[in-house]
N, C-alpha and C. Protein backbone atom coordinates (compact mmCIF):
# COMPACT_ATOMS: atom_id res chain seq x y z
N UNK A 1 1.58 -12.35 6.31
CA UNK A 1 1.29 -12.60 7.71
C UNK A 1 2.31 -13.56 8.31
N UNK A 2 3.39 -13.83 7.61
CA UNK A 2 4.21 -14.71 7.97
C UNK A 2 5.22 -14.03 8.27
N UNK A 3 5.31 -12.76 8.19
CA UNK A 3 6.85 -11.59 8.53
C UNK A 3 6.97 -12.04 9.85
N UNK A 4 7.50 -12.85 10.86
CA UNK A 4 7.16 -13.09 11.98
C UNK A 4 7.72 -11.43 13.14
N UNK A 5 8.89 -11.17 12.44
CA UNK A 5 9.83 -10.23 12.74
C UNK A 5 9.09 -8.81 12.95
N UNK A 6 7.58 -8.77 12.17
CA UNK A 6 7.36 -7.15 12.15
C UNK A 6 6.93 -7.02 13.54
N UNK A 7 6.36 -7.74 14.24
CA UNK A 7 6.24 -7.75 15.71
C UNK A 7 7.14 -6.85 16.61
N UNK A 8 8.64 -7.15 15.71
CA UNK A 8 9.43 -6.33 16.64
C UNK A 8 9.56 -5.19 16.49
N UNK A 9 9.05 -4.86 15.27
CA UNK A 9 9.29 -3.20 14.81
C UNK A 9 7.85 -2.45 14.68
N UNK A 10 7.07 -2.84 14.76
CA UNK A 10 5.65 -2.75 15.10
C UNK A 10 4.81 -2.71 16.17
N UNK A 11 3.58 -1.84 15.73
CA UNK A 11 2.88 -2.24 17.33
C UNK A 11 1.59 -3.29 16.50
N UNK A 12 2.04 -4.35 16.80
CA UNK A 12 0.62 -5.75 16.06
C UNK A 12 1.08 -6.84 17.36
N UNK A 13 0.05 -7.57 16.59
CA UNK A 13 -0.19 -8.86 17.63
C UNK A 13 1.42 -9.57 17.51
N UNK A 14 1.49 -10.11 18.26
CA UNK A 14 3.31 -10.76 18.23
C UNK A 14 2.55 -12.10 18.77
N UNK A 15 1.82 -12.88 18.43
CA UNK A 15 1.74 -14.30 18.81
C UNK A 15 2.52 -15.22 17.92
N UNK A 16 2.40 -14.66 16.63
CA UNK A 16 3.04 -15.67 15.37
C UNK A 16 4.33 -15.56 16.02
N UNK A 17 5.12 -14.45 16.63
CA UNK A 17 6.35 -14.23 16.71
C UNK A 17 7.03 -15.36 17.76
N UNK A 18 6.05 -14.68 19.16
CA UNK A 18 6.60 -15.49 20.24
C UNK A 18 6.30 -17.55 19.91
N UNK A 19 5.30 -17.56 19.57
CA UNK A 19 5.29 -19.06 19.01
C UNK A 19 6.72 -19.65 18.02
N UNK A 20 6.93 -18.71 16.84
CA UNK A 20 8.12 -19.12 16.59
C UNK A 20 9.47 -19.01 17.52
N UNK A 21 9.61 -18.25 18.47
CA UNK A 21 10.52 -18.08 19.62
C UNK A 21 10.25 -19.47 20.58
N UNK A 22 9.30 -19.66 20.86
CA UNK A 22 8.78 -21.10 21.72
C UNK A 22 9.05 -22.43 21.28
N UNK A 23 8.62 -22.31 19.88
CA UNK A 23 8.73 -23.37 18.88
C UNK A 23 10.37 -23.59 17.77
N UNK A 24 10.86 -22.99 18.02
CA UNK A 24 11.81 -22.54 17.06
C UNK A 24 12.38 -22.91 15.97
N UNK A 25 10.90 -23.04 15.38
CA UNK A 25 10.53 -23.52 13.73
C UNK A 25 10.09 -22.45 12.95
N UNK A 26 9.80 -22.17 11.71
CA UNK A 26 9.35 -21.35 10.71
C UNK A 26 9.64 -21.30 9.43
N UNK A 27 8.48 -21.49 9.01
CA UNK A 27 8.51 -21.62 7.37
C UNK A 27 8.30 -20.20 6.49
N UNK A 28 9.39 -20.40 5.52
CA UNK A 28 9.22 -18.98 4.22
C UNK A 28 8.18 -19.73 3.16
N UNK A 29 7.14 -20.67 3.39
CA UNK A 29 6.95 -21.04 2.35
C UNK A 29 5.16 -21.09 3.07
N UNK A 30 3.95 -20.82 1.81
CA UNK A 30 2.93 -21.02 2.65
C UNK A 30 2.73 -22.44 3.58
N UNK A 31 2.23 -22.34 4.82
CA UNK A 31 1.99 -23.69 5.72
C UNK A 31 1.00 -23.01 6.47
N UNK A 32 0.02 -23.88 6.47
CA UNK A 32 -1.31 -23.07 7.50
C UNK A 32 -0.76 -23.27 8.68
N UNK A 33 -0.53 -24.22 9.58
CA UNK A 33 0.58 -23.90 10.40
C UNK A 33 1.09 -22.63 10.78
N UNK A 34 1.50 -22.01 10.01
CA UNK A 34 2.48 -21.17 10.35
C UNK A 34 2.25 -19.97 9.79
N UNK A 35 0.68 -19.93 8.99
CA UNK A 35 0.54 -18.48 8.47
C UNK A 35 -0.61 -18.03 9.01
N UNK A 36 -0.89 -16.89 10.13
CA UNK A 36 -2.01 -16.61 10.40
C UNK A 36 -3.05 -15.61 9.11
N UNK A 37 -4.08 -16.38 8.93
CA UNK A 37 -5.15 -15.34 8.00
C UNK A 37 -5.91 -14.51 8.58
N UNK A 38 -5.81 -13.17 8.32
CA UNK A 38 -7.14 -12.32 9.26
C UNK A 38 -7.84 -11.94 7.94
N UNK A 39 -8.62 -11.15 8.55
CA UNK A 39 -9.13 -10.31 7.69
C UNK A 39 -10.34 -9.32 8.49
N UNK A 40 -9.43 -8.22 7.95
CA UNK A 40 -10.05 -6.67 8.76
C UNK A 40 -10.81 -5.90 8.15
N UNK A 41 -11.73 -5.79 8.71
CA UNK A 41 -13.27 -4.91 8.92
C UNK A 41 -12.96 -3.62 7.74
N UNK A 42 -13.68 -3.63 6.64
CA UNK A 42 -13.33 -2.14 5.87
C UNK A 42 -13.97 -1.12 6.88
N UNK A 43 -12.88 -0.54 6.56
CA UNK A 43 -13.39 0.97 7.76
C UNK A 43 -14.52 2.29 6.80
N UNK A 44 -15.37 2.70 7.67
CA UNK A 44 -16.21 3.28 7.22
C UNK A 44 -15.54 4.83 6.84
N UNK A 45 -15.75 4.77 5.30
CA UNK A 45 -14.47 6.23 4.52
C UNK A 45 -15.79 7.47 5.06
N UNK A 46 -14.94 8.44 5.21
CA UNK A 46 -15.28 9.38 5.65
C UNK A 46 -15.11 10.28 5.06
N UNK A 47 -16.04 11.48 5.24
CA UNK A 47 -15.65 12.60 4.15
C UNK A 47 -14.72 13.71 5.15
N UNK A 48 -14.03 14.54 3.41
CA UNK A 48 -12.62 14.82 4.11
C UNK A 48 -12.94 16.47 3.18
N UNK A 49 -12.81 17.58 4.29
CA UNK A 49 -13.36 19.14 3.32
C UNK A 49 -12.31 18.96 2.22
N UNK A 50 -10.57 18.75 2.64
CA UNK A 50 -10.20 19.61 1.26
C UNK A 50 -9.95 18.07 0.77
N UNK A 51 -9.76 17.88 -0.85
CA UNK A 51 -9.17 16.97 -1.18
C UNK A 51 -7.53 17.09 -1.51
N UNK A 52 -6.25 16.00 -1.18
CA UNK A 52 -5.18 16.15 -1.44
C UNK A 52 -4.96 16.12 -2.85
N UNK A 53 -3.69 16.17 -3.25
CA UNK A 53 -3.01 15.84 -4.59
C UNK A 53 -3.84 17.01 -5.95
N UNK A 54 -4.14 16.53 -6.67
CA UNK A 54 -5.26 17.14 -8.05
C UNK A 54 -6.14 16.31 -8.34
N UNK A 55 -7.27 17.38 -9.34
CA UNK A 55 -7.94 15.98 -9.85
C UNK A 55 -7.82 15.05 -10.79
N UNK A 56 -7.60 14.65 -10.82
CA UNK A 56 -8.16 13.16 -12.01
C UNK A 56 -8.05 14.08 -13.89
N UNK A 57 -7.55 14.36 -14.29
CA UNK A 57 -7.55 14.69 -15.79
C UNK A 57 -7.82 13.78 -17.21
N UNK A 58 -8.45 14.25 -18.51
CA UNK A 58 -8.25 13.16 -19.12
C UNK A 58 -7.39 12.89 -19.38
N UNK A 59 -6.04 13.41 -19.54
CA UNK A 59 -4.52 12.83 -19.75
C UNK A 59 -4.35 11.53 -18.60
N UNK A 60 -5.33 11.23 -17.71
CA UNK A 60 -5.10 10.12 -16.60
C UNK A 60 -5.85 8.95 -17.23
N UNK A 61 -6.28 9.15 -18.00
CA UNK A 61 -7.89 8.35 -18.51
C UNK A 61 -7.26 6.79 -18.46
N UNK A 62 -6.07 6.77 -19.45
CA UNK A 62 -5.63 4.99 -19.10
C UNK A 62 -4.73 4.77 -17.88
N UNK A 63 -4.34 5.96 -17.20
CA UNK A 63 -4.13 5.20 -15.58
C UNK A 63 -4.90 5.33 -14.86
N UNK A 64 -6.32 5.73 -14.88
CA UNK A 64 -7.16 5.94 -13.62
C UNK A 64 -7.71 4.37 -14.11
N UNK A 65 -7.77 3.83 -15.56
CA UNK A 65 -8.98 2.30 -15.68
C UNK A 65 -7.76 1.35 -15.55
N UNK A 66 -6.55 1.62 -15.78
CA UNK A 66 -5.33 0.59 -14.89
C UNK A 66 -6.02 0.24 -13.52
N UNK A 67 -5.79 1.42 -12.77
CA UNK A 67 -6.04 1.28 -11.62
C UNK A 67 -7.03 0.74 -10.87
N UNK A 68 -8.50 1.02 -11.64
CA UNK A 68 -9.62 0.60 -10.79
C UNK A 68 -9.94 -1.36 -11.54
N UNK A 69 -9.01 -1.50 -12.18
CA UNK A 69 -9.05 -2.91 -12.77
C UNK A 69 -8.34 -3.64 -11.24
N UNK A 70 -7.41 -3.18 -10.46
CA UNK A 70 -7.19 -3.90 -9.68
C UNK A 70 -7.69 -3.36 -8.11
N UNK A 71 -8.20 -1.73 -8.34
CA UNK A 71 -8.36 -1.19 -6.98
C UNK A 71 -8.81 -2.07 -6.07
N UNK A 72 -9.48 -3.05 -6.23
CA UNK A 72 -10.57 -3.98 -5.35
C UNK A 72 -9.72 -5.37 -4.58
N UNK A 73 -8.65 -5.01 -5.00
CA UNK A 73 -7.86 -6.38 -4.56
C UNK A 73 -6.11 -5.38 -3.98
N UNK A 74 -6.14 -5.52 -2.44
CA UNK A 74 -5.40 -5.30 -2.01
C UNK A 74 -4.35 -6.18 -1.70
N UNK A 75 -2.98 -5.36 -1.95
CA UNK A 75 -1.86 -6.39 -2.55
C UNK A 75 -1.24 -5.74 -3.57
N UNK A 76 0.30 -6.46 -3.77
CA UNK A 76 0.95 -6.29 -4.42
C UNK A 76 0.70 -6.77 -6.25
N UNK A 77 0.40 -6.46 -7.33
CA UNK A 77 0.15 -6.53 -8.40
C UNK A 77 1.24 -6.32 -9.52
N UNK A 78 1.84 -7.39 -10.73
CA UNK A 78 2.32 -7.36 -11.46
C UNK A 78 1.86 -7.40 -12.78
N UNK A 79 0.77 -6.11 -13.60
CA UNK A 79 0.33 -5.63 -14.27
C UNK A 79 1.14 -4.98 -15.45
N UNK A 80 1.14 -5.60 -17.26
CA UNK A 80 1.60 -4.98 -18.03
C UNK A 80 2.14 -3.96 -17.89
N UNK A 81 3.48 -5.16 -17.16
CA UNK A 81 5.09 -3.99 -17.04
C UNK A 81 5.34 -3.61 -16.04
N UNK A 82 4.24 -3.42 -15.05
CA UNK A 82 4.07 -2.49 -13.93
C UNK A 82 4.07 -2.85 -12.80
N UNK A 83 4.42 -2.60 -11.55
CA UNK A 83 4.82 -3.23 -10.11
C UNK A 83 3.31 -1.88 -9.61
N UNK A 84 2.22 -3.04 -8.93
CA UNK A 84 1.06 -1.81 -8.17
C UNK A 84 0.95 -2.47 -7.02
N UNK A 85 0.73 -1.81 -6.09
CA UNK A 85 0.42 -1.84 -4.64
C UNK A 85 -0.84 -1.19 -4.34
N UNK A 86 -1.97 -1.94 -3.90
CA UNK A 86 -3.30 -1.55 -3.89
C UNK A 86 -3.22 -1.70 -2.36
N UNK A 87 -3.55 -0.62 -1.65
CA UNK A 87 -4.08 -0.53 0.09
C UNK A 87 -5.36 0.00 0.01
N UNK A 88 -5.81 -0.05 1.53
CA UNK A 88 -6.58 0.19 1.86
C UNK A 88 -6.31 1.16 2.97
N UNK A 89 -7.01 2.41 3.21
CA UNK A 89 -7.09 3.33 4.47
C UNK A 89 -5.11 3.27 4.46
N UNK A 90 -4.49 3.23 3.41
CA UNK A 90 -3.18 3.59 3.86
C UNK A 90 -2.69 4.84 4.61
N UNK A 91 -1.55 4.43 5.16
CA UNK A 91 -0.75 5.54 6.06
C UNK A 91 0.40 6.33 5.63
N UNK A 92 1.01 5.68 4.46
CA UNK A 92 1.92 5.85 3.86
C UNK A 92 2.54 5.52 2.84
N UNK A 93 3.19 6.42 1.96
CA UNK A 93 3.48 6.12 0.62
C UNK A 93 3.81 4.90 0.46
N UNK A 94 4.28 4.13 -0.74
CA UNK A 94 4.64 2.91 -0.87
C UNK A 94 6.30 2.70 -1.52
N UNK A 95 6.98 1.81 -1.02
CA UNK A 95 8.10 1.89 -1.91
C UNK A 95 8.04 0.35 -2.50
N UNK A 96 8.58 0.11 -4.07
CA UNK A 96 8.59 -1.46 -4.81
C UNK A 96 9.27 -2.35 -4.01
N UNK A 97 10.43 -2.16 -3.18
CA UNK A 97 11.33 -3.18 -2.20
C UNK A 97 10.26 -3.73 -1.57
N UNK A 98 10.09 -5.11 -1.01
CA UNK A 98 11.38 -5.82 -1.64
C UNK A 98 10.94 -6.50 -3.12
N UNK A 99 9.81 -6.16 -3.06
CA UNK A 99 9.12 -7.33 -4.26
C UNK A 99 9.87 -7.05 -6.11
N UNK A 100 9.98 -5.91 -5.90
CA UNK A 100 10.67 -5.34 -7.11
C UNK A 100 11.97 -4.09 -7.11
N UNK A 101 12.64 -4.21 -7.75
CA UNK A 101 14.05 -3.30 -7.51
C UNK A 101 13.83 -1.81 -7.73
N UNK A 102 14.18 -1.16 -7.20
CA UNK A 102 14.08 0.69 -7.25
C UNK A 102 14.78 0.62 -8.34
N UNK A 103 16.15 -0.12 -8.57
CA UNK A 103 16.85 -0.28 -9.86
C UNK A 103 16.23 -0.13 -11.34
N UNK A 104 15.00 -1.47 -10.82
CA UNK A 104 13.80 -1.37 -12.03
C UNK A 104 12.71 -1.14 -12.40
N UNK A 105 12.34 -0.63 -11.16
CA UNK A 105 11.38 0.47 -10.97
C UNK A 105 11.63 1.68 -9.67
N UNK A 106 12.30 2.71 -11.00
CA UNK A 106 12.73 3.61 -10.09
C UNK A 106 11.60 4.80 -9.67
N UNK A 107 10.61 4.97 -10.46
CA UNK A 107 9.39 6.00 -10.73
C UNK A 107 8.17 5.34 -9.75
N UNK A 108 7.48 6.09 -9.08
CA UNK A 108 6.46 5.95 -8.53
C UNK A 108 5.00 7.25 -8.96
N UNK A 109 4.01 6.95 -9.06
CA UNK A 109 2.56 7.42 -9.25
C UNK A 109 1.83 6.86 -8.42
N UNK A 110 1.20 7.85 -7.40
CA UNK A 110 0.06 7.48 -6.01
C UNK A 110 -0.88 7.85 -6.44
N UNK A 111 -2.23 7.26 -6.38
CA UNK A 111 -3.49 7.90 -6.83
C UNK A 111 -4.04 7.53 -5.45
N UNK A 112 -5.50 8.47 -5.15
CA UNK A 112 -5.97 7.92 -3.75
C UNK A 112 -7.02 8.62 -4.31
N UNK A 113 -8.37 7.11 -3.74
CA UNK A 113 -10.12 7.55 -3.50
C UNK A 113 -10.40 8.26 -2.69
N UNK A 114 -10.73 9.42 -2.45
CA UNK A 114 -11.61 10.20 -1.10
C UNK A 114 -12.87 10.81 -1.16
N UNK A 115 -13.61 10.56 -0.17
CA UNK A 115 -15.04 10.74 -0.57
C UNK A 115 -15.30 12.34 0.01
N UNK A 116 -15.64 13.23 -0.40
CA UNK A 116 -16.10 14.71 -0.34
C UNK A 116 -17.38 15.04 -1.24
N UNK A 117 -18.18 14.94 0.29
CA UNK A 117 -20.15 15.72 0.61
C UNK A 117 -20.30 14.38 -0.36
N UNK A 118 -20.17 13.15 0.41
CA UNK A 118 -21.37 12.14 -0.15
C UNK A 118 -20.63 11.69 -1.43
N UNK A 119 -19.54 11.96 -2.09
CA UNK A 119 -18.91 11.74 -3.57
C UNK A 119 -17.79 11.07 -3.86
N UNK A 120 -17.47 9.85 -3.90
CA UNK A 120 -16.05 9.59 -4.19
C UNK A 120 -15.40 10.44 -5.01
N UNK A 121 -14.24 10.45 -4.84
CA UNK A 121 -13.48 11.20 -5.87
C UNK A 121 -12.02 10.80 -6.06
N UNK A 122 -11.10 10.11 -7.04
CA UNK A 122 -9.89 9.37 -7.64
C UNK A 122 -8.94 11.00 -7.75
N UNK A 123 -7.76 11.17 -7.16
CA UNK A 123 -6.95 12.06 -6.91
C UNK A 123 -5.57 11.82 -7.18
N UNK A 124 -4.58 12.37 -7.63
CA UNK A 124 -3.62 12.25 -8.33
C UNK A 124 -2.46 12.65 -7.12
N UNK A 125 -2.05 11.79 -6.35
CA UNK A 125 -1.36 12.52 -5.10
C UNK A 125 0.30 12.82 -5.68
N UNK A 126 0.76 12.23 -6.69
CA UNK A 126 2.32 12.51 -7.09
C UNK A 126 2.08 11.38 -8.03
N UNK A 127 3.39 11.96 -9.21
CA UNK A 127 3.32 11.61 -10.21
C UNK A 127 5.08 11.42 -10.83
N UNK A 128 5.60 10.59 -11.40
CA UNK A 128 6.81 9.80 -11.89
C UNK A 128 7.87 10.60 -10.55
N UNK A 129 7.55 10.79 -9.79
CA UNK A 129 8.31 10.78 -8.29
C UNK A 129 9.76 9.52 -8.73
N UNK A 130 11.16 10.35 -8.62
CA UNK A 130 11.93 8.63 -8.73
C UNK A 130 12.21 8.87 -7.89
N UNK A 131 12.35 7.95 -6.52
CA UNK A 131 12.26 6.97 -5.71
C UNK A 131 13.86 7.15 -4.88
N UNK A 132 14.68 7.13 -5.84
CA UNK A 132 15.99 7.13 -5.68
C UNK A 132 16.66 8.65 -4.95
N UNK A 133 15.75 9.54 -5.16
CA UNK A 133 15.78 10.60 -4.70
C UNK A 133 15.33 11.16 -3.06
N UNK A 134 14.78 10.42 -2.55
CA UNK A 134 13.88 10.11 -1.43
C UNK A 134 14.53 9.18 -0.66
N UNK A 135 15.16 10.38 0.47
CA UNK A 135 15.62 9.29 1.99
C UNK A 135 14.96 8.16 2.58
N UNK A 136 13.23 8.44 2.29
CA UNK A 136 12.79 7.87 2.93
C UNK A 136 11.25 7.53 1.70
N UNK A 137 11.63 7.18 0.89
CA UNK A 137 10.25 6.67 0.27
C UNK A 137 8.74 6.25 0.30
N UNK A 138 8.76 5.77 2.02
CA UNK A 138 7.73 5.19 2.28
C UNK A 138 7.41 6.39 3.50
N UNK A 139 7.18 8.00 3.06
CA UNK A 139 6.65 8.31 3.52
C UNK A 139 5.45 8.22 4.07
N UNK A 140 5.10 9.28 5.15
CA UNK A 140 3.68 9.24 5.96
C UNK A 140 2.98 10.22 5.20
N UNK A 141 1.70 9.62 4.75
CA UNK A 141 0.43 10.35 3.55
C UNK A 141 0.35 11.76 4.55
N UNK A 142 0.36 11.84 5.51
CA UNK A 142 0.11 13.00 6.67
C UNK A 142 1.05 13.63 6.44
N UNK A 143 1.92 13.48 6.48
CA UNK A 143 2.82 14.35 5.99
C UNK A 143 2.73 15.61 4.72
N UNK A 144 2.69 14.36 4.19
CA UNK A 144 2.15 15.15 2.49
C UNK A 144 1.06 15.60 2.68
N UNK A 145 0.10 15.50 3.54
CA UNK A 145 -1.19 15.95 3.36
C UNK A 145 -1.52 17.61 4.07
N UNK A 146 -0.34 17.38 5.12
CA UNK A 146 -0.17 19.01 5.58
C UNK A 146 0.24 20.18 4.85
């Protein structure tokens, strides 16, 4: 919440921004000051007829209990070996920059919850995808989903 800059490339609140423009101070380091905390409303999941990606296999069995060890905590995660990015209601794929190097983690695996007639269900949307291959990595899930 301290990116002050996404304001400009974004459509979000720009108060942190223009305050640092007013003030023309800013810290890279936590300062309550200078870091706004929100925290947004989980949106009510909805059921969806088809599901994307595949299902869930037992060949997934130790990455589906990877996954739900951190599903609950959204954020970036540095897990035995592994660079994870846990969202919520995401829009779009994820790429490791900046937190970790495509260099050294060049492979990506998306899994996504969707609930269909009342049922969650864990879905396999792409799998050792490298990264390096992809103009644009941080595709739009809509995209893929058409």
């Amino acid at each position: 919440m301290n990116n002050f800059v996404d304001a400009g490339t974004k459509l979000m609140d720009n108060s942190t921004l223009s305050r640092v423009l007013r003030e023309g101070s800013w810290s890279v380091e936590y300062n309550a000051e200078f870091t706004k905390q929100t925290s947004k409303a989980l949106k009510e999941v909805t059921d969806t007829e088809i599901l994307p990606g595949r299902a869930v296999e037992p060949r997934d069995e130790a990455l589906l209990r990877h996954v739900r060890e951190v599903s609950e905590s959204p954020g970036w995660h540095f897990s035995d070996g592994v660079g994870i990015h846990v969202a919520r209601s995401a829009k779009s794929f994820r790429s490791p920059a900046p937190r970790f190097s495509v260099r050294d983690f060049p492979y990506r695996t998306s899994l996504g919850e969707y609930r269909s007639k009342g049922t969650l269900h864990w879905r396999v949307l792409e799998e050792s995808q490298d990264l390096r291959d992809f103009a644009n990595p941080q595709s739009q899930l809509e995209e893929f989903l058409l």
